[in-house]
C-alpha atoms as a PDB file:
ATOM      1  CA  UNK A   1     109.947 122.565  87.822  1.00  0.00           C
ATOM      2  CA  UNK A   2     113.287 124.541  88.454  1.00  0.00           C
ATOM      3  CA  UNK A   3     115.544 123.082  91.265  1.00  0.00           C
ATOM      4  CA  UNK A   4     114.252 125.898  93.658  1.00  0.00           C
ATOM      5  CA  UNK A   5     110.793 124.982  93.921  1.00  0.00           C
ATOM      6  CA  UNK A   6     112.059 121.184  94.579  1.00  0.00           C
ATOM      7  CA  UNK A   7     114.168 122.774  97.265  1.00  0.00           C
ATOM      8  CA  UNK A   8     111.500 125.087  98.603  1.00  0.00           C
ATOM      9  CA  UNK A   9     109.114 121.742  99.038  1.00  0.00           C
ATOM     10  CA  UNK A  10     111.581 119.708 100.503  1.00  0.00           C
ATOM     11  CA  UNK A  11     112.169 122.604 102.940  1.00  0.00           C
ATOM     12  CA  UNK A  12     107.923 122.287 103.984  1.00  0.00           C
ATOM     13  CA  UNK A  13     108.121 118.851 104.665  1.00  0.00           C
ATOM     14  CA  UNK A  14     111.394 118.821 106.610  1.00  0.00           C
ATOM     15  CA  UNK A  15     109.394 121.898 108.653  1.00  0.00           C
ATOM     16  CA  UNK A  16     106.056 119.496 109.059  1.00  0.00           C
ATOM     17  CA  UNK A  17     107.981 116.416 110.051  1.00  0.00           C
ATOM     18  CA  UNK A  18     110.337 118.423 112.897  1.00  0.00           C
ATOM     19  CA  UNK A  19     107.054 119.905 113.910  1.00  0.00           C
ATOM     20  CA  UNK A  20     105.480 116.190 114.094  1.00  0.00           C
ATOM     21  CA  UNK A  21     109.291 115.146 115.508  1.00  0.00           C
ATOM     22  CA  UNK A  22     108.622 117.047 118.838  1.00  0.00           C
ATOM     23  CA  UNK A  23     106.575 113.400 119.736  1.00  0.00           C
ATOM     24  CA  UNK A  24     109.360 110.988 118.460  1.00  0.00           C
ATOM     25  CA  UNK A  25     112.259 109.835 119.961  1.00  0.00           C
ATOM     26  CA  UNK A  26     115.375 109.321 118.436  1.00  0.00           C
ATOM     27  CA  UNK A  27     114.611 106.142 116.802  1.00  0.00           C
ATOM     28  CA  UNK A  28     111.338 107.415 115.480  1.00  0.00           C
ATOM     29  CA  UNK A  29     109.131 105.986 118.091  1.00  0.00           C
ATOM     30  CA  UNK A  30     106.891 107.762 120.458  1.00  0.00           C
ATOM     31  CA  UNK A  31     108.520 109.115 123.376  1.00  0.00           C
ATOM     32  CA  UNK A  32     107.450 108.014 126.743  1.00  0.00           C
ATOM     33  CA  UNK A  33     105.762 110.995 128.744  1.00  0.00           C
ATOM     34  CA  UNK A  34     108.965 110.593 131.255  1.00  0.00           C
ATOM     35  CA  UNK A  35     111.445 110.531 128.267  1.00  0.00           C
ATOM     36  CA  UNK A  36     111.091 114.772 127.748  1.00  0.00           C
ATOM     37  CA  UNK A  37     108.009 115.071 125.212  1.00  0.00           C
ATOM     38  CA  UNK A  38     106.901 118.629 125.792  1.00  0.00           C
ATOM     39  CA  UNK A  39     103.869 118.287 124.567  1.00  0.00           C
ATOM     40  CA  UNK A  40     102.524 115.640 122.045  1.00  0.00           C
ATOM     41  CA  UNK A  41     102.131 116.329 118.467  1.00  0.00           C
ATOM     42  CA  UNK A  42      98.727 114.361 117.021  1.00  0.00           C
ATOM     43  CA  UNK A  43      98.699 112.801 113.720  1.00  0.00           C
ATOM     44  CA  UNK A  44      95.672 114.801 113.511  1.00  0.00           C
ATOM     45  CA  UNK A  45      97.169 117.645 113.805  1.00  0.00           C
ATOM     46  CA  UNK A  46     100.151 117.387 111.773  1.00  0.00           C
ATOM     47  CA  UNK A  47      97.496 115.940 108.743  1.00  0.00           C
ATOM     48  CA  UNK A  48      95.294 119.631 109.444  1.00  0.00           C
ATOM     49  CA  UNK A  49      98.579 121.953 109.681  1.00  0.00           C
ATOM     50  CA  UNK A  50      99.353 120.253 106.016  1.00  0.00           C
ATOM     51  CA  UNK A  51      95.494 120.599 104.747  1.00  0.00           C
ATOM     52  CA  UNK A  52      96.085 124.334 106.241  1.00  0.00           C
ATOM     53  CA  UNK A  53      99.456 125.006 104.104  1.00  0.00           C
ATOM     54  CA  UNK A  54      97.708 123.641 101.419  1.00  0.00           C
ATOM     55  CA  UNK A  55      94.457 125.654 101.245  1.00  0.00           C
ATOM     56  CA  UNK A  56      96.782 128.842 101.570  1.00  0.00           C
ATOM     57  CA  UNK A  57      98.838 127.600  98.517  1.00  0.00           C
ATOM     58  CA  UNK A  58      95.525 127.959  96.850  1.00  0.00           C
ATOM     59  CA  UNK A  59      94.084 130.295  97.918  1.00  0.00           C
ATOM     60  CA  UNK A  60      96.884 132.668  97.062  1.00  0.00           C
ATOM     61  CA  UNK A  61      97.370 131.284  93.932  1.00  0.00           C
ATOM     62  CA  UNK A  62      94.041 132.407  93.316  1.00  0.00           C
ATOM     63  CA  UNK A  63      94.648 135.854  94.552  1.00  0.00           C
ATOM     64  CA  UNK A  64      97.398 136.269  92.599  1.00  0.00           C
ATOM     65  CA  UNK A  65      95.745 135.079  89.402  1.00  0.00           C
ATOM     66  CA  UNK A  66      92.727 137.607  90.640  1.00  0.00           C
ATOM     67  CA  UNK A  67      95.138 140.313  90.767  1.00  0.00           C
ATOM     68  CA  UNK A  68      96.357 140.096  87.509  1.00  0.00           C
ATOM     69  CA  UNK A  69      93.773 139.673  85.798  1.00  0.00           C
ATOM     70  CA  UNK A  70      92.593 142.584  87.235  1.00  0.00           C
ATOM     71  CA  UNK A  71      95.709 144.244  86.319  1.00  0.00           C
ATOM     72  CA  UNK A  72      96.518 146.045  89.491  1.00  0.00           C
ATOM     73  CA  UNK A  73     100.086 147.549  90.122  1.00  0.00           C
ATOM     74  CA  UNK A  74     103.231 145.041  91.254  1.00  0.00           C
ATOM     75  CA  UNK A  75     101.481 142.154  90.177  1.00  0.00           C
ATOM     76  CA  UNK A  76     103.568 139.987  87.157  1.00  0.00           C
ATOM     77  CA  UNK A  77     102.728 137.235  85.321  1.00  0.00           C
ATOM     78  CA  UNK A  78     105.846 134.971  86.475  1.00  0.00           C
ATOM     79  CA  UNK A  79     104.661 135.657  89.802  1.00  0.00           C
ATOM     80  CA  UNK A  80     101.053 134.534  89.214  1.00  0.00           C
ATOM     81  CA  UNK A  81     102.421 131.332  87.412  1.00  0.00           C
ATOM     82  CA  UNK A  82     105.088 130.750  90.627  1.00  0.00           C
ATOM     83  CA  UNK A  83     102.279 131.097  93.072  1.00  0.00           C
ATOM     84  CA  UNK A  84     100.045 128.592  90.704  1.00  0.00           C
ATOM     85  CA  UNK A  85     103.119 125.848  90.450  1.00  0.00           C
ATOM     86  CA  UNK A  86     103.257 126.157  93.882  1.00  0.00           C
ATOM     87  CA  UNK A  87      99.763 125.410  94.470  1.00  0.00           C
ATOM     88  CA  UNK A  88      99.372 122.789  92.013  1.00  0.00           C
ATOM     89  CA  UNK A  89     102.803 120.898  93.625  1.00  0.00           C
ATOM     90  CA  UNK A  90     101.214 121.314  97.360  1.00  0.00           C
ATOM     91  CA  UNK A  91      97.825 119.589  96.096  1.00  0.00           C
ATOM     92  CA  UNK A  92      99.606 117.082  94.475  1.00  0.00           C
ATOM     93  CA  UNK A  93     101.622 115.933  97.223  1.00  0.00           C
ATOM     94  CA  UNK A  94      98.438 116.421  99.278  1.00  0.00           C
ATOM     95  CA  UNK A  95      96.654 113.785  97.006  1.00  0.00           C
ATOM     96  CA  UNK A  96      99.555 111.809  97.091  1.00  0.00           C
ATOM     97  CA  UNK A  97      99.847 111.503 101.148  1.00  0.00           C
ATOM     98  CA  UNK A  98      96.164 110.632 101.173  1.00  0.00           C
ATOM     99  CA  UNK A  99      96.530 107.725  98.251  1.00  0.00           C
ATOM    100  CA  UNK A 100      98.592 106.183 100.525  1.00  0.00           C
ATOM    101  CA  UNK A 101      96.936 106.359 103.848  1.00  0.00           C
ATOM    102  CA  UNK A 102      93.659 105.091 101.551  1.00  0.00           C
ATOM    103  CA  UNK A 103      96.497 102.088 100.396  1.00  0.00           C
ATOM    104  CA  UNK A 104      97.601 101.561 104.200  1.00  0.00           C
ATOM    105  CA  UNK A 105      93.888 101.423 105.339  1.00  0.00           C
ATOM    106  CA  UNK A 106      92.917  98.888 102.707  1.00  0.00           C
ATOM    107  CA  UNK A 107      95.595  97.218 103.433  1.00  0.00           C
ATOM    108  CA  UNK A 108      95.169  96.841 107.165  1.00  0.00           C
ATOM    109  CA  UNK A 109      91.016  95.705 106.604  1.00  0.00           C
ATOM    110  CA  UNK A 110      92.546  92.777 104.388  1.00  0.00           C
ATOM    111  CA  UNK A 111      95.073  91.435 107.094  1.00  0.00           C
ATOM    112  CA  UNK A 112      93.423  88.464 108.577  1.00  0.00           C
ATOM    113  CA  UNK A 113      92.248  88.578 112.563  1.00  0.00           C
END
């Protein structure tokens, strides 16, 4: 994976978490409704906007790959094999995020009450 794609990754989750960081304060903790939260961001919604990216990744992956095969006009293969990289690294980190909320879950059933 070239240095661009890391960069273009980092530059999605840096986007996600300010769009999550509207609802934290400056130490990372929630902001009280009288400390200047415009409007709170769910977890929720934050998990769905990354399901969201995610599915896109894919789906124009698939598109792409579609397209070529297809062989329609200003279509390449390095750009069908971008788009698929890109896919494939969204899912992973995907999987990844939900491994550990599975790990944090598991976790929190074993503490003792």
């Amino acid at each position: 994976m070239s240095q661009m794609e890391i960069d273009r990754v980092l530059a999605q989750i840096r986007t996600i978490r300010s769009e999550a960081g509207g609802a934290l304060g400056a130490l990372g903790r929630p902001q009280e409704p009288g400390e200047g939260a415009s409007a709170a961001v769910s977890f929720a919604a934050v998990l769905r906007s990354g399901l969201d990216q995610v599915n896109a990744a894919q789906q124009g992956a698939r598109r792409a790959a579609t397209d070529f095969e297809l062989g329609k006009p200003g279509v390449d293969l390095p750009q069908v094999m971008l788009e698929m990289q890109k896919a494939s690294v969204s899912f992973r980190a995907a999987v990844e995020v939900r491994n550990k909320l599975v790990g944090a879950y598991q976790e929190i059933m074993n503490m003792p009450v």
